[in-house]
Each structure stands twice: as C-alpha cells, then as structure tokens.
C-alpha atoms as a PDB file:
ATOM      1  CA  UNK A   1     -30.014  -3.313 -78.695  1.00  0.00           C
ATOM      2  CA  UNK A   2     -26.626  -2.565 -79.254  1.00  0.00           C
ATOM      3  CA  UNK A   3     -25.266   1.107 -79.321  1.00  0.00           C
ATOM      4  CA  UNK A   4     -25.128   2.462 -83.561  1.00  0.00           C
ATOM      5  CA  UNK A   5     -22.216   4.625 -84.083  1.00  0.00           C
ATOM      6  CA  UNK A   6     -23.725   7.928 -86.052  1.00  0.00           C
ATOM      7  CA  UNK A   7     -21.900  10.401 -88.360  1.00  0.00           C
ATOM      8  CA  UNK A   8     -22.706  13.694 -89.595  1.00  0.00           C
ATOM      9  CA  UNK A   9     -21.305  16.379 -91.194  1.00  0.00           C
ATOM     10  CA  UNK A  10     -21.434  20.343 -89.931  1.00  0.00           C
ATOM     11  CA  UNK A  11     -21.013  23.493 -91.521  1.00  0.00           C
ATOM     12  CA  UNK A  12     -18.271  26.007 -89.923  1.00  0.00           C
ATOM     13  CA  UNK A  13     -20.989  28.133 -88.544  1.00  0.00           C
ATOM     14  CA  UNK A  14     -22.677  25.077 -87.418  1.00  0.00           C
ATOM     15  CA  UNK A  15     -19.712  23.787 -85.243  1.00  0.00           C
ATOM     16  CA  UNK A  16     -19.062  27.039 -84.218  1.00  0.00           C
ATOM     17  CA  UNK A  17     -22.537  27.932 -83.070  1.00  0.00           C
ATOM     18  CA  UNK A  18     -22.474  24.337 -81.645  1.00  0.00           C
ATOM     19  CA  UNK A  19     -19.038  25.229 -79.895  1.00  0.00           C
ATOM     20  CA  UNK A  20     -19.968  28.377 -78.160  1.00  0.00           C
ATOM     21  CA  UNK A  21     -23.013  26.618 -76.703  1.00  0.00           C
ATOM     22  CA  UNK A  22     -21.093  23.537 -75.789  1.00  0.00           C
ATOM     23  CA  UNK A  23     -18.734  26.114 -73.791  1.00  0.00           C
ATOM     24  CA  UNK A  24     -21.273  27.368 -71.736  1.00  0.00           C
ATOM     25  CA  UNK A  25     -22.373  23.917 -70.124  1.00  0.00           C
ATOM     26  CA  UNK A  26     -18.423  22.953 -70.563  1.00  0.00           C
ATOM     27  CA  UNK A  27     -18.653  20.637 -73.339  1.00  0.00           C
ATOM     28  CA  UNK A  28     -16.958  20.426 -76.631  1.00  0.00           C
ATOM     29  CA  UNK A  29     -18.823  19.958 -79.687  1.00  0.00           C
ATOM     30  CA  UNK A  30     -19.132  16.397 -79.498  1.00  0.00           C
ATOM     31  CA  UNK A  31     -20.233  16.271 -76.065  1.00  0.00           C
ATOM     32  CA  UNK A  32     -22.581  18.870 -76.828  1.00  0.00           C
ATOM     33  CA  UNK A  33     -24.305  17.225 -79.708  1.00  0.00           C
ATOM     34  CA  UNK A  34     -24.241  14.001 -77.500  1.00  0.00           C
ATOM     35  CA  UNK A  35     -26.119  15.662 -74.804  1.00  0.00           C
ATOM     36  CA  UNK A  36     -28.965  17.199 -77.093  1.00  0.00           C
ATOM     37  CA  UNK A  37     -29.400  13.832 -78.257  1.00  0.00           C
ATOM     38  CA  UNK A  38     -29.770  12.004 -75.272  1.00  0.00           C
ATOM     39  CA  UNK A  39     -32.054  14.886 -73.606  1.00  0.00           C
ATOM     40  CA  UNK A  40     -34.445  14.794 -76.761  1.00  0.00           C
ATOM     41  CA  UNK A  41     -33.927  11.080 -76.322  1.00  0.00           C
ATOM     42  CA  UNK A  42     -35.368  10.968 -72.934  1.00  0.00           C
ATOM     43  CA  UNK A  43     -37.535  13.918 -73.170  1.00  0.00           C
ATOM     44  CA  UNK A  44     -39.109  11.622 -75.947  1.00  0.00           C
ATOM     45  CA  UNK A  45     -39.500   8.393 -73.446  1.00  0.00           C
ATOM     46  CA  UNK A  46     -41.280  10.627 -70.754  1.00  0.00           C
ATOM     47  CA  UNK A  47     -43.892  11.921 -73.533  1.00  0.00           C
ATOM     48  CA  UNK A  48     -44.566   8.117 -74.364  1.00  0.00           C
ATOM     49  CA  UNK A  49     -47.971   7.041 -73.151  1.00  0.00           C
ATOM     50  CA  UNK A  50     -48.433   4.668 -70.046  1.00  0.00           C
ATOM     51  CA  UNK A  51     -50.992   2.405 -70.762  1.00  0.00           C
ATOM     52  CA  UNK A  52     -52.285   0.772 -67.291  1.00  0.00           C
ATOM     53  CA  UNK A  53     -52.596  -3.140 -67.647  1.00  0.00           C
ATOM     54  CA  UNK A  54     -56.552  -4.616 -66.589  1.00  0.00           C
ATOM     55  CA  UNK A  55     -56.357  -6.997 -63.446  1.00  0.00           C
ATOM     56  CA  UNK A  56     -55.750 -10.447 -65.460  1.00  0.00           C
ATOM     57  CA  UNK A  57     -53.201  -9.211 -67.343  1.00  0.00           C
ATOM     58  CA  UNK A  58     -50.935  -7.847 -64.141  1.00  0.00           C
ATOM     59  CA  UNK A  59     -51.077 -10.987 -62.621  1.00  0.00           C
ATOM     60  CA  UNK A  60     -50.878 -12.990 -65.483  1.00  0.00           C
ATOM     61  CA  UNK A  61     -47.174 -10.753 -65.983  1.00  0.00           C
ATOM     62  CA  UNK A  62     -46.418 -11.183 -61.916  1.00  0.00           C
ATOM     63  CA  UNK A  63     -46.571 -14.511 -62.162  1.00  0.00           C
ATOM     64  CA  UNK A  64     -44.435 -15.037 -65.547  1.00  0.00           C
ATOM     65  CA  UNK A  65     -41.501 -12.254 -63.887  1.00  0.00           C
ATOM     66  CA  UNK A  66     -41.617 -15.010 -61.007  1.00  0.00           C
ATOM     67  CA  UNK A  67     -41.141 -17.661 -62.673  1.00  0.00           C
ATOM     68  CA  UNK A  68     -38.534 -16.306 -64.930  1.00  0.00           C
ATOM     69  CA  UNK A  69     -36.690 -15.081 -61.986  1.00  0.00           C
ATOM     70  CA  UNK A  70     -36.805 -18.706 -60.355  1.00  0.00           C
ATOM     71  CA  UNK A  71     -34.648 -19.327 -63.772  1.00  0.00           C
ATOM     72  CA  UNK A  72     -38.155 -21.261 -65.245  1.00  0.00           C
ATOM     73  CA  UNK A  73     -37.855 -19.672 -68.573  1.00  0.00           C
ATOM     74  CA  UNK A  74     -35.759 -20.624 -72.019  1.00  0.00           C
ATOM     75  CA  UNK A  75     -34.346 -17.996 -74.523  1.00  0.00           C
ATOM     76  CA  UNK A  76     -35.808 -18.375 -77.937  1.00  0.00           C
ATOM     77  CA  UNK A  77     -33.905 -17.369 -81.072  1.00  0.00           C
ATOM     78  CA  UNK A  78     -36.562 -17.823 -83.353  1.00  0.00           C
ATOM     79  CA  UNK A  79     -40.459 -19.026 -83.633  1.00  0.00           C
ATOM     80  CA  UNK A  80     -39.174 -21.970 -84.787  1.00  0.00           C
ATOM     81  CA  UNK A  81     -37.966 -22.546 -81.341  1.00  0.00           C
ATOM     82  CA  UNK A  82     -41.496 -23.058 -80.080  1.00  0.00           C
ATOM     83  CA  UNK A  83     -41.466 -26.394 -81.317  1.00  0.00           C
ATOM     84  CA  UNK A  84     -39.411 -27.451 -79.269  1.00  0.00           C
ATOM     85  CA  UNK A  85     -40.986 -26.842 -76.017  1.00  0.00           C
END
C-alpha cells in the first residue's frame, strides 16, 4: 500500500487549539495532527483480534514462508495468472 496524501481544512480556533497542544509535546500543527493519527492508528492495530491458527494450518503456512524464502514462489498480478502455473 502506498502512502495517500490527506487534506483538511481547520477552523482558527481549531488550529489554534491544535497549536497550543502541539507546543506542549514540541510539535507544530502538522506534526501534531500527524501524531494523533498515527497513535489512533496503532492504538487501532493493538485492539485488532489475534486469531490463533489450528495445528494444520501453522504448518501448512511454515512450510509455504520456507519455500518462498528459498525464492520457490511467483508473483501473480491477477487470477488469470493461475493459469499459467
């Protein structure tokens, strides 16, 4: 995934409300909104769910990260690839 460039538009209070909390961890407004993005962003990732994988399935995966690792696998673009194989 490639990084999306966002825009938004503040109020004055906004930015300034924005400012004098930026100020207090040393950040401009920018910054600031950048870093309560990213910590809602991972705070967001941590709250996700682990799902444990049953016995067959782990080594199934094992054995498929081996053999991609030994360089044994092929990048697909599309389903249509498959006929290929």
């Amino acid at each position: 995934m490639q990084a999306q460039k966002v825009q938004i538009t503040l109020t004055p209070q906004e930015v300034s409300a924005l400012s004098f909390k930026g100020k207090t961890l040393g950040y401009n407004v920018t910054k600031y909104i950048k870093y309560i993005i990213t910590k809602e962003a991972f705070d967001t990732i941590e709250d996700f769910p682990e799902i444990a994988m049953g016995p067959i399935l782990e080594e199934k995966t094992i054995k498929a990260v081996e053999e991609h690792n030994k360089g044994n696998s092929k990048k697909m673009n599309s389903l249509d690839d498959l006929d290929s194989l």
